[in-house]
PDB file of N, CA and C in Angstrom:
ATOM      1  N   UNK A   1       0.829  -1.189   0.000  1.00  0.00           N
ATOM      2  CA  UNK A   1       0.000   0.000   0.000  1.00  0.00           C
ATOM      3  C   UNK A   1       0.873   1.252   0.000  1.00  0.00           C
ATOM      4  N   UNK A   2       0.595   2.237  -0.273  1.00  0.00           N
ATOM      5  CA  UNK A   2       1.020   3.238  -1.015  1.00  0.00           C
ATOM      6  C   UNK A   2       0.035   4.347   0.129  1.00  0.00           C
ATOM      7  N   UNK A   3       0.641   5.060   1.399  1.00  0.00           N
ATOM      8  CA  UNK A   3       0.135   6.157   1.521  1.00  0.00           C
ATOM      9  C   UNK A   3       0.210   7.308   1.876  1.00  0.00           C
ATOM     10  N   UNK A   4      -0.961   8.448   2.034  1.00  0.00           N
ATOM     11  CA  UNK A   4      -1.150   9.802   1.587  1.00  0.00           C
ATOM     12  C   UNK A   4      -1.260  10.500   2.979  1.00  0.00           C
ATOM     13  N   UNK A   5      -0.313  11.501   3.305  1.00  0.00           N
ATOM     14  CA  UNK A   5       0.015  11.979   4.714  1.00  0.00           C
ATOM     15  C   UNK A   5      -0.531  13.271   4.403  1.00  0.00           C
ATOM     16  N   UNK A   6      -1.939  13.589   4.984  1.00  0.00           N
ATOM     17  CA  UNK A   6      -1.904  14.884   5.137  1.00  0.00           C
ATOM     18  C   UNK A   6      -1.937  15.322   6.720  1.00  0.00           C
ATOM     19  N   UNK A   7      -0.860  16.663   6.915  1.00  0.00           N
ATOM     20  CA  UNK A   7      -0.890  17.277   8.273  1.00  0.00           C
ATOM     21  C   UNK A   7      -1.586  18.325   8.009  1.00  0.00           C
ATOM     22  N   UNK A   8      -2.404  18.811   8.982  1.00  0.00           N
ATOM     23  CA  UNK A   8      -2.693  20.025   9.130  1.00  0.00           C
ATOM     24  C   UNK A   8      -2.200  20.824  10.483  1.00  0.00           C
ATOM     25  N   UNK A   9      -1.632  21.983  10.181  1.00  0.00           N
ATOM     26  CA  UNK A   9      -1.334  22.950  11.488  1.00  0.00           C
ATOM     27  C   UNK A   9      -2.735  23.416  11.944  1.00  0.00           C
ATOM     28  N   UNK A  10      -2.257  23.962  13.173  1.00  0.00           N
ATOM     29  CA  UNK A  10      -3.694  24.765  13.820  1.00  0.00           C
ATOM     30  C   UNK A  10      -4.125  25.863  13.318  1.00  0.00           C
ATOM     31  N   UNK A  11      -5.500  25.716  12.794  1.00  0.00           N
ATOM     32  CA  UNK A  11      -5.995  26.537  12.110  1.00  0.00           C
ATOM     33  C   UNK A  11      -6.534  27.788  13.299  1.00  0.00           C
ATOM     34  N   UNK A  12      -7.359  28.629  12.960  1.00  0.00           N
ATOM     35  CA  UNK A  12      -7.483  29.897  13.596  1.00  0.00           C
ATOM     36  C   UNK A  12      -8.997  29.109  14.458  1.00  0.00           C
ATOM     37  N   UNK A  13      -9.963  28.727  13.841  1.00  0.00           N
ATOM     38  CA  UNK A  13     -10.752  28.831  14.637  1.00  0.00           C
ATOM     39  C   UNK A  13     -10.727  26.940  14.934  1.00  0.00           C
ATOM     40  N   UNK A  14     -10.423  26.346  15.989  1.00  0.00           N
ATOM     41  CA  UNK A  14     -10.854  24.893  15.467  1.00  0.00           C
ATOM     42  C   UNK A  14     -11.859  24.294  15.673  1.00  0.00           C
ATOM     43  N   UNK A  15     -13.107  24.574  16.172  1.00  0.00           N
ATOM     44  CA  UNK A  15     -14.547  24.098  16.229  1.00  0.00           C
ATOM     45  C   UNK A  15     -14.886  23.937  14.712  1.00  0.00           C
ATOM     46  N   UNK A  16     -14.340  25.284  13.650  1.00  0.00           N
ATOM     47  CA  UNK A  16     -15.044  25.679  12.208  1.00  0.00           C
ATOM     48  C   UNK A  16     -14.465  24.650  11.664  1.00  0.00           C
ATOM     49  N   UNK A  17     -13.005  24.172  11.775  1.00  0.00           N
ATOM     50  CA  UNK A  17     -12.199  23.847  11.226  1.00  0.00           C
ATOM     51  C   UNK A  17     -13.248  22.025  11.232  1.00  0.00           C
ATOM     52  N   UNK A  18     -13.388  21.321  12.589  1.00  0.00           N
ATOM     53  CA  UNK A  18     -13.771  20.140  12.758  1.00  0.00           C
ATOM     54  C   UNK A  18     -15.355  20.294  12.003  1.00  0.00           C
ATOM     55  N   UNK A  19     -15.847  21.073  12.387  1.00  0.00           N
ATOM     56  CA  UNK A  19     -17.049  21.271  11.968  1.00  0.00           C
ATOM     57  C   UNK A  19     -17.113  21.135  10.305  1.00  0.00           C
ATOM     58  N   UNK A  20     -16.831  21.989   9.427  1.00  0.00           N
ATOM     59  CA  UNK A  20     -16.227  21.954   8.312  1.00  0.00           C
ATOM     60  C   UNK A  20     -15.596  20.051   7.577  1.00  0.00           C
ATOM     61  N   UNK A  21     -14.316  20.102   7.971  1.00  0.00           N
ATOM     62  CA  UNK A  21     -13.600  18.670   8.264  1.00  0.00           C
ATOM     63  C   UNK A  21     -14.859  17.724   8.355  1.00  0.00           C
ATOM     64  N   UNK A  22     -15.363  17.189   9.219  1.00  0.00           N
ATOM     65  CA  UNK A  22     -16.302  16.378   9.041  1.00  0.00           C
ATOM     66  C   UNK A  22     -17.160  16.088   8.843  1.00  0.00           C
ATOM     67  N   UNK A  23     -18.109  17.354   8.343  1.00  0.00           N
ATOM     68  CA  UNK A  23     -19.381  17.497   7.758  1.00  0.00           C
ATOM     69  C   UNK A  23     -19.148  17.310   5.886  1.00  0.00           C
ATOM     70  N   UNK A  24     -18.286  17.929   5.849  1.00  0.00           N
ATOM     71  CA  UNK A  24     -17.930  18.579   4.269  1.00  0.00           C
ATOM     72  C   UNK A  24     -17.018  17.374   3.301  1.00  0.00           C
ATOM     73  N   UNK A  25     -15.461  18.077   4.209  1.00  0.00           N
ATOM     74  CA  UNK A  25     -14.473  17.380   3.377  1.00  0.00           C
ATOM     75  C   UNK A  25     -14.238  15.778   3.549  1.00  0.00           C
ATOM     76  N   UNK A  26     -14.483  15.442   4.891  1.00  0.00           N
ATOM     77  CA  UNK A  26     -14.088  13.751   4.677  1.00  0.00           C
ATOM     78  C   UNK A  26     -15.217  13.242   3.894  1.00  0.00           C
ATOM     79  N   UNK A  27     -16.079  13.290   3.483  1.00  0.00           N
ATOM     80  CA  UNK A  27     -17.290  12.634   2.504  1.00  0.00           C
ATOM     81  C   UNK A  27     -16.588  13.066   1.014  1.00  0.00           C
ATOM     82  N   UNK A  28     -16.125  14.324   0.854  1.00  0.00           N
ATOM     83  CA  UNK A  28     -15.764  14.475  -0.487  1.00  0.00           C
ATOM     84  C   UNK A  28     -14.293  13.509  -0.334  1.00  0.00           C
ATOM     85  N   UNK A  29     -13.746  13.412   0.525  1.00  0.00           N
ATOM     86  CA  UNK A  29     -12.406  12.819   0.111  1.00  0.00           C
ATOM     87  C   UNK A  29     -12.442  10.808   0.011  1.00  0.00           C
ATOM     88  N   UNK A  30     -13.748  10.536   0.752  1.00  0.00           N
ATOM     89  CA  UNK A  30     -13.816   9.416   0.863  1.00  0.00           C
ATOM     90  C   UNK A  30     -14.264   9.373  -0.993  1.00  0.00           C
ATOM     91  N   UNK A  31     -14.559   9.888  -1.634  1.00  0.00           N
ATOM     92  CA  UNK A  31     -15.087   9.759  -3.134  1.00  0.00           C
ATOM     93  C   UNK A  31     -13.651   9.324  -3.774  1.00  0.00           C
ATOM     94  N   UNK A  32     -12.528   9.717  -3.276  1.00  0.00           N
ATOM     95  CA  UNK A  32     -11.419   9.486  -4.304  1.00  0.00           C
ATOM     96  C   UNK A  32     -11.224   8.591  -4.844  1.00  0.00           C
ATOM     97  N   UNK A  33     -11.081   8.086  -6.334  1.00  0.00           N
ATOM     98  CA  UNK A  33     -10.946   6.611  -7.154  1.00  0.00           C
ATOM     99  C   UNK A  33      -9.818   6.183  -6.255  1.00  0.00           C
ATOM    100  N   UNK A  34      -9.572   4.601  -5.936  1.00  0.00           N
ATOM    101  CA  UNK A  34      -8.801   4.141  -5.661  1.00  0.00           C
ATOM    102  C   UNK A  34      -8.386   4.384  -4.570  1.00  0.00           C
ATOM    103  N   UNK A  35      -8.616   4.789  -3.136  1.00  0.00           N
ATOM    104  CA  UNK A  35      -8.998   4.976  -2.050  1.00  0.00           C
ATOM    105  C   UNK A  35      -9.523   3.740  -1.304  1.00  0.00           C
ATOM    106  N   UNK A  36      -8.283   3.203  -0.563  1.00  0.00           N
ATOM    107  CA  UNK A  36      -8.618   1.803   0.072  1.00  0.00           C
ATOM    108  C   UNK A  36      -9.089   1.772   1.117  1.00  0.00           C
ATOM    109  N   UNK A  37      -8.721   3.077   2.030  1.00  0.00           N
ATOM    110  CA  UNK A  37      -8.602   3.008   3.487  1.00  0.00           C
ATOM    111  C   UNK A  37      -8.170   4.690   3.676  1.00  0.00           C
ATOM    112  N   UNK A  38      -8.859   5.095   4.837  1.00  0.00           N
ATOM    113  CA  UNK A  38      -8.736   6.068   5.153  1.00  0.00           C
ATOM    114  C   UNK A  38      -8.681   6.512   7.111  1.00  0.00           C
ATOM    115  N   UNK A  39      -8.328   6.930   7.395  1.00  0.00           N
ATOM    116  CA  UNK A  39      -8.219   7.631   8.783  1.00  0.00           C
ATOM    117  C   UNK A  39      -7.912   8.872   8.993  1.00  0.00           C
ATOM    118  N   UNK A  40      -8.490   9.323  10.105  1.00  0.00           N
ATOM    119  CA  UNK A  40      -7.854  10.827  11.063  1.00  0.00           C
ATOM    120  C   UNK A  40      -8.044  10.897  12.531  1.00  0.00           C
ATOM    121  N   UNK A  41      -7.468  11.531  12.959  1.00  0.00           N
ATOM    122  CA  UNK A  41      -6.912  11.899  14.360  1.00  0.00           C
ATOM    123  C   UNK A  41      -7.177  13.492  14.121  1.00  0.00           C
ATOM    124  N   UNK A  42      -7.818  13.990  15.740  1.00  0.00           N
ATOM    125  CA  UNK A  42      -7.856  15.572  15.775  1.00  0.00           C
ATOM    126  C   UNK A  42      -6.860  15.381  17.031  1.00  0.00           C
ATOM    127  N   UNK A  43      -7.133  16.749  18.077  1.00  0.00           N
ATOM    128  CA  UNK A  43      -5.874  16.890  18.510  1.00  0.00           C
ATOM    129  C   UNK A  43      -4.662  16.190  19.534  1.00  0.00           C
ATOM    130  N   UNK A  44      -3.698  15.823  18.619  1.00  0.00           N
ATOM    131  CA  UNK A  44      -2.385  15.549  17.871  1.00  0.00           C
ATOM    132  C   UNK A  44      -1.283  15.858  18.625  1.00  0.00           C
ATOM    133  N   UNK A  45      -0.958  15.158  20.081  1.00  0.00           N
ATOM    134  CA  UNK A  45      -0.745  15.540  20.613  1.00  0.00           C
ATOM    135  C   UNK A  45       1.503  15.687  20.639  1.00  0.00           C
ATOM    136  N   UNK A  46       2.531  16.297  20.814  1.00  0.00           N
ATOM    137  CA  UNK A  46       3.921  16.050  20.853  1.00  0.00           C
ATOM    138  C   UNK A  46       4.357  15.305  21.656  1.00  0.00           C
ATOM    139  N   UNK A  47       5.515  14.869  21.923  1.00  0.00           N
ATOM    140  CA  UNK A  47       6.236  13.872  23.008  1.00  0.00           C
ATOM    141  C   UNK A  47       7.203  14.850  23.149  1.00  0.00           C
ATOM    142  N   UNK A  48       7.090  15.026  24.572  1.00  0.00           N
ATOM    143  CA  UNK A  48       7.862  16.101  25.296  1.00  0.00           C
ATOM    144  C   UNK A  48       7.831  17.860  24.535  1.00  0.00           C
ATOM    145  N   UNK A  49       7.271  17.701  23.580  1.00  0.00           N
ATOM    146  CA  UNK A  49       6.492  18.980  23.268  1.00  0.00           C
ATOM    147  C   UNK A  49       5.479  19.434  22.275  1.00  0.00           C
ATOM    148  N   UNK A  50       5.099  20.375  22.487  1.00  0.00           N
ATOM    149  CA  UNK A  50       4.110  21.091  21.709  1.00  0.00           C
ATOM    150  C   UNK A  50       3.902  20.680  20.546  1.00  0.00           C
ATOM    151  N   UNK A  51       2.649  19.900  19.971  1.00  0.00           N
ATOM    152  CA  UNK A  51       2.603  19.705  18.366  1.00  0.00           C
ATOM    153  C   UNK A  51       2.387  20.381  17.686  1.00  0.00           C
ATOM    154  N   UNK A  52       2.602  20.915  16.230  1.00  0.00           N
ATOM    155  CA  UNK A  52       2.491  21.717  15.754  1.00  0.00           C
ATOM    156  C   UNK A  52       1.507  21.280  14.487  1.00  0.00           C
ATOM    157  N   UNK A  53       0.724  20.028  14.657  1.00  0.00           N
ATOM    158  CA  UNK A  53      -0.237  19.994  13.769  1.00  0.00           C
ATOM    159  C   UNK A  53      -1.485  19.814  14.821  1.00  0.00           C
ATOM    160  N   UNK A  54      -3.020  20.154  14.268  1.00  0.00           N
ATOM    161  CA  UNK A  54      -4.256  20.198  14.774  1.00  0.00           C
ATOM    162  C   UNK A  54      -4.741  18.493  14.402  1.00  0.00           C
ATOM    163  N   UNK A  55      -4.896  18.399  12.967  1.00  0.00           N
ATOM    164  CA  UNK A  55      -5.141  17.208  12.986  1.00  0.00           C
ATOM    165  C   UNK A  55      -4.259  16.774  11.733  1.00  0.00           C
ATOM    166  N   UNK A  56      -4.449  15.063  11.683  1.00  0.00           N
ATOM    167  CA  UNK A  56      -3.730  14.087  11.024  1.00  0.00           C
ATOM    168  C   UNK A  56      -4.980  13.573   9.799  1.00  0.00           C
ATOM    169  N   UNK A  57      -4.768  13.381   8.252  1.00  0.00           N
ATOM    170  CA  UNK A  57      -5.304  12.603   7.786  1.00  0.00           C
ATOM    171  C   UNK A  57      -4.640  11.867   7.050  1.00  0.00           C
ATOM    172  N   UNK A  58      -4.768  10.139   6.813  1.00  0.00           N
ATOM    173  CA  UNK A  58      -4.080   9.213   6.365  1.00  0.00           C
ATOM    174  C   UNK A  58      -5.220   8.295   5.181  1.00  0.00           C
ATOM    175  N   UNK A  59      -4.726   8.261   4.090  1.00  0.00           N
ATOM    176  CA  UNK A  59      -5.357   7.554   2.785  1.00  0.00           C
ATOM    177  C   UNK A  59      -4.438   6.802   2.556  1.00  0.00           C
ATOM    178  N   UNK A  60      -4.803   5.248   2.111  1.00  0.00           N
ATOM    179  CA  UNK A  60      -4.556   4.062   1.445  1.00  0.00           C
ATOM    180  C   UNK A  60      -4.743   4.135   0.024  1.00  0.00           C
ATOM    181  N   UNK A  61      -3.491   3.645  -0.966  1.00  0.00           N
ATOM    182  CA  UNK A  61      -3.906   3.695  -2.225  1.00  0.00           C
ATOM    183  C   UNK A  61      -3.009   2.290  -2.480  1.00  0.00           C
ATOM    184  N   UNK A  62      -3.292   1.474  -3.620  1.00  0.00           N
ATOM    185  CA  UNK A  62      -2.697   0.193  -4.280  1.00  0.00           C
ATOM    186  C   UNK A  62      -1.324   1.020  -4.288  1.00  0.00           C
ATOM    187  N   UNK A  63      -0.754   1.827  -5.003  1.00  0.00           N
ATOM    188  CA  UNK A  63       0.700   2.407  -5.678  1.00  0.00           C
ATOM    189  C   UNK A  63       0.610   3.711  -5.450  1.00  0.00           C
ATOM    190  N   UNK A  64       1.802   4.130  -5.866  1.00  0.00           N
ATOM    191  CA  UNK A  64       1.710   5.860  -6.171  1.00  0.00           C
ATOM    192  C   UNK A  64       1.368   6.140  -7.234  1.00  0.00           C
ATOM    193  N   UNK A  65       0.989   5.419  -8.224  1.00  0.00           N
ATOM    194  CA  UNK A  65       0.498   5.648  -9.465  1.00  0.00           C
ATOM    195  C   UNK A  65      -1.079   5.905  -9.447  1.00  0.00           C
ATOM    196  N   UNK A  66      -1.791   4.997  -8.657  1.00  0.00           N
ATOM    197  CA  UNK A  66      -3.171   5.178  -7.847  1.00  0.00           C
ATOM    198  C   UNK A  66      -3.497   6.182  -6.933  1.00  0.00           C
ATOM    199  N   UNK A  67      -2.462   6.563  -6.284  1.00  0.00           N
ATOM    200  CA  UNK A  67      -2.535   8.469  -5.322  1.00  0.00           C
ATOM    201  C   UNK A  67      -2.594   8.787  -6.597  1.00  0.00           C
ATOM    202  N   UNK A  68      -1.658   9.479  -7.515  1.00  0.00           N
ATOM    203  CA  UNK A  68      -1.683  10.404  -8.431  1.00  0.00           C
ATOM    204  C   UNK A  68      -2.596  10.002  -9.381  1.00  0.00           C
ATOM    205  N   UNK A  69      -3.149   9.276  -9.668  1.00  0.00           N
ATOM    206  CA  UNK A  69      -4.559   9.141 -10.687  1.00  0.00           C
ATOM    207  C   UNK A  69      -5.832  10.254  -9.933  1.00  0.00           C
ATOM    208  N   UNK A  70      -6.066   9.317  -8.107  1.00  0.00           N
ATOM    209  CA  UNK A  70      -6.603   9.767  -7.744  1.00  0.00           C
ATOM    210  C   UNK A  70      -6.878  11.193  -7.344  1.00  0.00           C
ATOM    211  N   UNK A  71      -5.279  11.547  -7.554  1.00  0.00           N
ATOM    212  CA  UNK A  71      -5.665  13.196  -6.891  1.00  0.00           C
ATOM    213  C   UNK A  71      -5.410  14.258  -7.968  1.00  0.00           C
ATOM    214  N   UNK A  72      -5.152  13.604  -9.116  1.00  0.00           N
ATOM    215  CA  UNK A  72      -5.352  14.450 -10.546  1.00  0.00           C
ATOM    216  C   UNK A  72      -6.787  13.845 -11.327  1.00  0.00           C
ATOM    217  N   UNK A  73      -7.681  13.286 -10.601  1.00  0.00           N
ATOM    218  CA  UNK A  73      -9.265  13.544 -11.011  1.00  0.00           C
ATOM    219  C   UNK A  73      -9.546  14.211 -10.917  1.00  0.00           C
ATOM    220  N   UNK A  74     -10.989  14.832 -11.292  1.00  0.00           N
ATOM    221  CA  UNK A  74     -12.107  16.253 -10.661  1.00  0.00           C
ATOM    222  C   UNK A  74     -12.478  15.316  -9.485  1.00  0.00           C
ATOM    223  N   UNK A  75     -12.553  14.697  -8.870  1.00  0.00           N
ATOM    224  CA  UNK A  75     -12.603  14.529  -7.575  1.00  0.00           C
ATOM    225  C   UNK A  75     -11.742  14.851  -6.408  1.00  0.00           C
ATOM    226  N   UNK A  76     -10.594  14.572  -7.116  1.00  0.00           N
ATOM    227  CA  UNK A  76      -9.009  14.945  -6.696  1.00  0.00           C
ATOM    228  C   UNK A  76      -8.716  16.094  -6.154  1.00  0.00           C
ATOM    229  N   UNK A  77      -9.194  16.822  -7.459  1.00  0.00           N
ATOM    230  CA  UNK A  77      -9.035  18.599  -8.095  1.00  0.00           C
ATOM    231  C   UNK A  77      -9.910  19.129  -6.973  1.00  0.00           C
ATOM    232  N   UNK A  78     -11.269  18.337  -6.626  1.00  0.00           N
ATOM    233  CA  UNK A  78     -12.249  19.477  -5.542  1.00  0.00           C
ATOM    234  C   UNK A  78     -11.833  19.021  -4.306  1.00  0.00           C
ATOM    235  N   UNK A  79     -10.973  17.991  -3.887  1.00  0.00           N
ATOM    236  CA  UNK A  79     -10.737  17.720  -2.401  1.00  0.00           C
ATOM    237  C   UNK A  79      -9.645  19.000  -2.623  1.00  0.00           C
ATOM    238  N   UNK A  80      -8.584  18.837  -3.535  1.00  0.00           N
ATOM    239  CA  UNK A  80      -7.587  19.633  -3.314  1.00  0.00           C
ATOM    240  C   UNK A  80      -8.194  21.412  -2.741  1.00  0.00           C
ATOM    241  N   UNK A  81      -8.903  21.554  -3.680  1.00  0.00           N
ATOM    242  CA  UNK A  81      -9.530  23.261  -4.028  1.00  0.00           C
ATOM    243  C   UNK A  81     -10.581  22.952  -2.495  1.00  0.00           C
ATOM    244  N   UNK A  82     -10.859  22.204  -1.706  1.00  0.00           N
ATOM    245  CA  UNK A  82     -11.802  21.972  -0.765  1.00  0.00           C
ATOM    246  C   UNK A  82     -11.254  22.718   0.321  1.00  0.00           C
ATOM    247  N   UNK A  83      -9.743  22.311   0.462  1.00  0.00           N
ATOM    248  CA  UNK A  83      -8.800  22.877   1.680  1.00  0.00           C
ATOM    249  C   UNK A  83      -8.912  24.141   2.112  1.00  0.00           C
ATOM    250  N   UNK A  84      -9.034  24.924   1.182  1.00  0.00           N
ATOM    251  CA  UNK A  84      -8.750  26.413   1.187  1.00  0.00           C
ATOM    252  C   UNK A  84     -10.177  26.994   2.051  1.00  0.00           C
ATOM    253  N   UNK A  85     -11.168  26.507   2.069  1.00  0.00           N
ATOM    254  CA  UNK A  85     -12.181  26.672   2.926  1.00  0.00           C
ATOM    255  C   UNK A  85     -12.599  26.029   4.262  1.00  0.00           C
ATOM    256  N   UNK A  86     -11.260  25.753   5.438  1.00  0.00           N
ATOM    257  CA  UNK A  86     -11.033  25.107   6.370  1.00  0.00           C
ATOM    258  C   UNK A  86      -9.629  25.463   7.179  1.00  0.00           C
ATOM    259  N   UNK A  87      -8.923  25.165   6.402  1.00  0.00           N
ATOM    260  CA  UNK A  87      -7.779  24.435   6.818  1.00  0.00           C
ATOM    261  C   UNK A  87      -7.065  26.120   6.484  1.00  0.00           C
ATOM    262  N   UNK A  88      -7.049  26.676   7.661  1.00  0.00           N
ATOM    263  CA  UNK A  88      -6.517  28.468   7.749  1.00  0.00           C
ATOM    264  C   UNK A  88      -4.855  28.317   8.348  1.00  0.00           C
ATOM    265  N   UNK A  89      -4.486  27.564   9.098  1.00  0.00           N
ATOM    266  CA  UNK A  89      -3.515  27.336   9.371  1.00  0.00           C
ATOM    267  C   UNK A  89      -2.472  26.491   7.868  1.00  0.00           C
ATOM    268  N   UNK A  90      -2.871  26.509   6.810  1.00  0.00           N
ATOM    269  CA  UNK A  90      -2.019  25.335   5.855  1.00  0.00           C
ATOM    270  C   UNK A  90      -2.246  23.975   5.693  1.00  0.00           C
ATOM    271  N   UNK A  91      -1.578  23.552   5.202  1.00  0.00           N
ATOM    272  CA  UNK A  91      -1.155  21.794   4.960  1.00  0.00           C
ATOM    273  C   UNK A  91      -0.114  21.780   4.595  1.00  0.00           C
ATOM    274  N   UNK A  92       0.134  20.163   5.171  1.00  0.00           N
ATOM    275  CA  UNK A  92       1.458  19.463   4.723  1.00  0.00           C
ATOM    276  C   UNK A  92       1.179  18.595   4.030  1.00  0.00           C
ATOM    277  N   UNK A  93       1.520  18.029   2.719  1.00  0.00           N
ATOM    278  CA  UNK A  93       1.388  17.072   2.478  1.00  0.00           C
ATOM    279  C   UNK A  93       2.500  15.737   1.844  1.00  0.00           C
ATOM    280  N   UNK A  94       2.124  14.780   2.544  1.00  0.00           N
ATOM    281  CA  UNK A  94       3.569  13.627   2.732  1.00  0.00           C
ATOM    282  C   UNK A  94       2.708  12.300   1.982  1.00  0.00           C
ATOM    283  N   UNK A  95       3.917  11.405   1.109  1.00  0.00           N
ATOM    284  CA  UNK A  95       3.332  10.561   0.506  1.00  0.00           C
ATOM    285  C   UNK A  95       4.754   9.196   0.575  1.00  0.00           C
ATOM    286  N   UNK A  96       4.189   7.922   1.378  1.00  0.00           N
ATOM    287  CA  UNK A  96       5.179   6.904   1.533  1.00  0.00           C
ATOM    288  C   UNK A  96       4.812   5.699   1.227  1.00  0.00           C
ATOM    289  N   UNK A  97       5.996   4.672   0.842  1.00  0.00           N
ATOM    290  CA  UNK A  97       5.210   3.567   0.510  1.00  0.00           C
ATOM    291  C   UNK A  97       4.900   2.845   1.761  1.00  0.00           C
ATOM    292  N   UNK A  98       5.175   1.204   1.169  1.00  0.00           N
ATOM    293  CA  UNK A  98       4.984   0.519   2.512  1.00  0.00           C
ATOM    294  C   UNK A  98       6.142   0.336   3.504  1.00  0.00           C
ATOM    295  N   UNK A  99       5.782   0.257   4.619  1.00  0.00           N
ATOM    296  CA  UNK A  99       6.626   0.806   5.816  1.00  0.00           C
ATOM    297  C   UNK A  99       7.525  -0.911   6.011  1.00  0.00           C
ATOM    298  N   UNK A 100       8.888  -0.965   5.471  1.00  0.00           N
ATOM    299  CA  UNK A 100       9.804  -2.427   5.582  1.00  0.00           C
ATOM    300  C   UNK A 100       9.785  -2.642   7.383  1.00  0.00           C
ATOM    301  N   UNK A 101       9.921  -4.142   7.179  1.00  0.00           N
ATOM    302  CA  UNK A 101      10.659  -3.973   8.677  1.00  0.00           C
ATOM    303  C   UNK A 101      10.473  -5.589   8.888  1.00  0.00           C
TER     304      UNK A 101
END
């Protein structure tokens, strides 16, 4: 599996932010083609200090060829363009394969 790290920092208001987040965007993001598995975590807490993200979201894809299909769809395109009406603090976004060991 192949997956899709998004961080978010603390946004300005975070009630709007969760409110928003789980009414809105996780339904549009659960639409993504090829989307195996999905999770999030709100607040995100440091070890021995201060975190500097609000919340965590994590997507499952077959490959990285399957992220990038998925997130260069118009489904893709409106999760992406979705952010900008939430997420006031930014994003990070991180993409890994499967974890060896």
């Amino acid at each position: 599996m192949h997956k899709l790290l998004v961080l978010y920092p603390h946004p300005e208001s975070p009630e709007q932010f969760r409110r928003y987040y789980v009414e809105k965007h996780l339904p549009l993001a659960a639409q993504l083609p090829g989307l195996k598995a999905s999770r999030h975590a709100f607040d995100i807490e440091g070890v021995g200090a201060a975190s500097p993200y609000f919340c965590i979201w994590e997507g499952e894809f077959e490959s990285p060829e399957a992220m990038g299909h998925a997130m260069s769809s118009p489904i893709g395109q409106q999760v992406s363009a979705d952010v900008a009406n939430y997420a006031t603090g930014g994003v990070v976004l991180l993409h890994c394969g499967p974890v060896a060991g």
